[in-house]
C-alpha atoms as a PDB file:
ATOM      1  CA  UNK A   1     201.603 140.556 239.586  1.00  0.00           C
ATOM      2  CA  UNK A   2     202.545 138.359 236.714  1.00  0.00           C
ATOM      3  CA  UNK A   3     200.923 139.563 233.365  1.00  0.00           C
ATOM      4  CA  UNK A   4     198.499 136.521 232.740  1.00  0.00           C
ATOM      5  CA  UNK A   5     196.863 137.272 236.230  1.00  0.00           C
ATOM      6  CA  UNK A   6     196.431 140.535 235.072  1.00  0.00           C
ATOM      7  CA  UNK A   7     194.946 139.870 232.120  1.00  0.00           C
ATOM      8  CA  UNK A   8     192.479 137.989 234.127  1.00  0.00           C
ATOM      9  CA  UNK A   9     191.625 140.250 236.100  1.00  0.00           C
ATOM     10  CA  UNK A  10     190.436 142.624 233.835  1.00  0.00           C
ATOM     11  CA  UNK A  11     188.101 140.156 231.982  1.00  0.00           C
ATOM     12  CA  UNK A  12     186.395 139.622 235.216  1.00  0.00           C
ATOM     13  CA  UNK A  13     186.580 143.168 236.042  1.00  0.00           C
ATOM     14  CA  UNK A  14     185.124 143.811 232.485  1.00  0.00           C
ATOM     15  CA  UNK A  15     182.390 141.410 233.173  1.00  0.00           C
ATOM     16  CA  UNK A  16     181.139 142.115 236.161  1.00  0.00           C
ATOM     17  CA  UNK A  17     180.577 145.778 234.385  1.00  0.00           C
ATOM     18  CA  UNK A  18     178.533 144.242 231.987  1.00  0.00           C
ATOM     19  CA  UNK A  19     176.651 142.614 234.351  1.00  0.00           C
ATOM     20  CA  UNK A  20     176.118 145.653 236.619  1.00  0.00           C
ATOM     21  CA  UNK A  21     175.086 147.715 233.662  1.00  0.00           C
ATOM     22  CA  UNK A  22     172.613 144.985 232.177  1.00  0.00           C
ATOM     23  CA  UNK A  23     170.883 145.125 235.545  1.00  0.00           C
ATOM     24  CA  UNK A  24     170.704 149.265 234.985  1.00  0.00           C
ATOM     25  CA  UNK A  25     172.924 149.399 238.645  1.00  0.00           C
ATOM     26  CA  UNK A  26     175.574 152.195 239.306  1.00  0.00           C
ATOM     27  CA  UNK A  27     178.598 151.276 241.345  1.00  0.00           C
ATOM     28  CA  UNK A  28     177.104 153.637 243.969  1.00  0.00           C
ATOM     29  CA  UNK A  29     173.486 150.915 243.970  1.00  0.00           C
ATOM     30  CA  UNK A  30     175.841 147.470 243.869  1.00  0.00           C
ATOM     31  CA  UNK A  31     177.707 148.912 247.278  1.00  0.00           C
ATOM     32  CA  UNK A  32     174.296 149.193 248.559  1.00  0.00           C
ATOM     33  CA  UNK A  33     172.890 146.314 247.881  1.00  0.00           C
ATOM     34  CA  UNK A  34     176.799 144.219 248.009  1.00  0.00           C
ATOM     35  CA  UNK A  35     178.177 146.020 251.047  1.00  0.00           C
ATOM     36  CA  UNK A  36     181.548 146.569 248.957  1.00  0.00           C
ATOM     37  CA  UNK A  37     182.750 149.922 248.909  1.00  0.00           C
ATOM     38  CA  UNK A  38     182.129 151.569 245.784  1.00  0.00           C
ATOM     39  CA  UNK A  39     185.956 151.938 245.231  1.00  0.00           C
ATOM     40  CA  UNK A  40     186.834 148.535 245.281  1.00  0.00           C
ATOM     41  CA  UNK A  41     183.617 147.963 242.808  1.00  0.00           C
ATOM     42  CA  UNK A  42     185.763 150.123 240.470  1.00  0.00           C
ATOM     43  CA  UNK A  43     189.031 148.839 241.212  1.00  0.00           C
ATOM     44  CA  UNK A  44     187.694 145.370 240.221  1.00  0.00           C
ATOM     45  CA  UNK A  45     186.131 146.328 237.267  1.00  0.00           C
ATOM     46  CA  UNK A  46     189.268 148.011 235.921  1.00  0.00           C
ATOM     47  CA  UNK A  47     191.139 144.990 236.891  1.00  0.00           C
ATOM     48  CA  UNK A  48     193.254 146.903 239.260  1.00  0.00           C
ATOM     49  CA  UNK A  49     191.936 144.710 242.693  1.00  0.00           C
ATOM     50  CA  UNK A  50     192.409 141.246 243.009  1.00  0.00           C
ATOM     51  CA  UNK A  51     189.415 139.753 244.373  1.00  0.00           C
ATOM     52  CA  UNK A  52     188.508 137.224 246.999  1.00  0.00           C
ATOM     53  CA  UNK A  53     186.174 134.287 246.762  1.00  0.00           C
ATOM     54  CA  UNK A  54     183.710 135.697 249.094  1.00  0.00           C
ATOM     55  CA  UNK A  55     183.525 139.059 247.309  1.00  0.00           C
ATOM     56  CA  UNK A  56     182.812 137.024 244.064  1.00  0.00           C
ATOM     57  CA  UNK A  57     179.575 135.226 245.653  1.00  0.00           C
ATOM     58  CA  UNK A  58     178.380 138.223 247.765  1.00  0.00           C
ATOM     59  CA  UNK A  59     178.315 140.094 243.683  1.00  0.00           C
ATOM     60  CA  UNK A  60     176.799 136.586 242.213  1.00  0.00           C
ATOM     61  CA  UNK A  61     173.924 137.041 244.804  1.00  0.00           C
ATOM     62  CA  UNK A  62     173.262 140.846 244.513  1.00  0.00           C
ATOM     63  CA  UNK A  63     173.217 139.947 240.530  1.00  0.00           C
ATOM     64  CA  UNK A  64     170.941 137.209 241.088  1.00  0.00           C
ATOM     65  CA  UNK A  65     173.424 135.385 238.906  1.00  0.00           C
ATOM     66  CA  UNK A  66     175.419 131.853 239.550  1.00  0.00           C
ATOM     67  CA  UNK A  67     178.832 132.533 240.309  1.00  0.00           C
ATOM     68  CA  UNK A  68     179.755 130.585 237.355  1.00  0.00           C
ATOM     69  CA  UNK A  69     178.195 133.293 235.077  1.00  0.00           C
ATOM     70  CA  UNK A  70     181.280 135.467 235.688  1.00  0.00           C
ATOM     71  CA  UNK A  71     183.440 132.640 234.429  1.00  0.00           C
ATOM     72  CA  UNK A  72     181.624 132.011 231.336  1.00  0.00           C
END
């Protein structure tokens, strides 16, 4: 994976902690309520999963968040 997608990667990984942790959920309560294995919660978030589109809105909706916000 080139180094820029990386990069990427981990700022949405990093953001999507953020967002889990300003909403007081452990990765354990966003698989609940997501259906995404708690392992690939953690992958993402250390920017070590590349993520798919549908994974992205099924978070924005357990967040109660637009999509967008992880973008911003």
């Amino acid at each position: 994976m080139e180094a820029r997608y990386k990069k990427e990667l981990k700022k949405f990984g990093e953001k999507l902690r953020r967002l889990r942790k300003q909403y007081n959920y452990s990765q354990l309560d966003l698989e609940i309520r997501s259906g995404i294995d708690r392992t690939d919660i953690s992958k993402i978030e250390n920017g070590l999963k590349n993520i798919e589109l549908r994974t992205i809105i099924k978070l924005a909706n357990r967040l109660n968040i637009k999509t967008e916000e992880f973008f911003k």
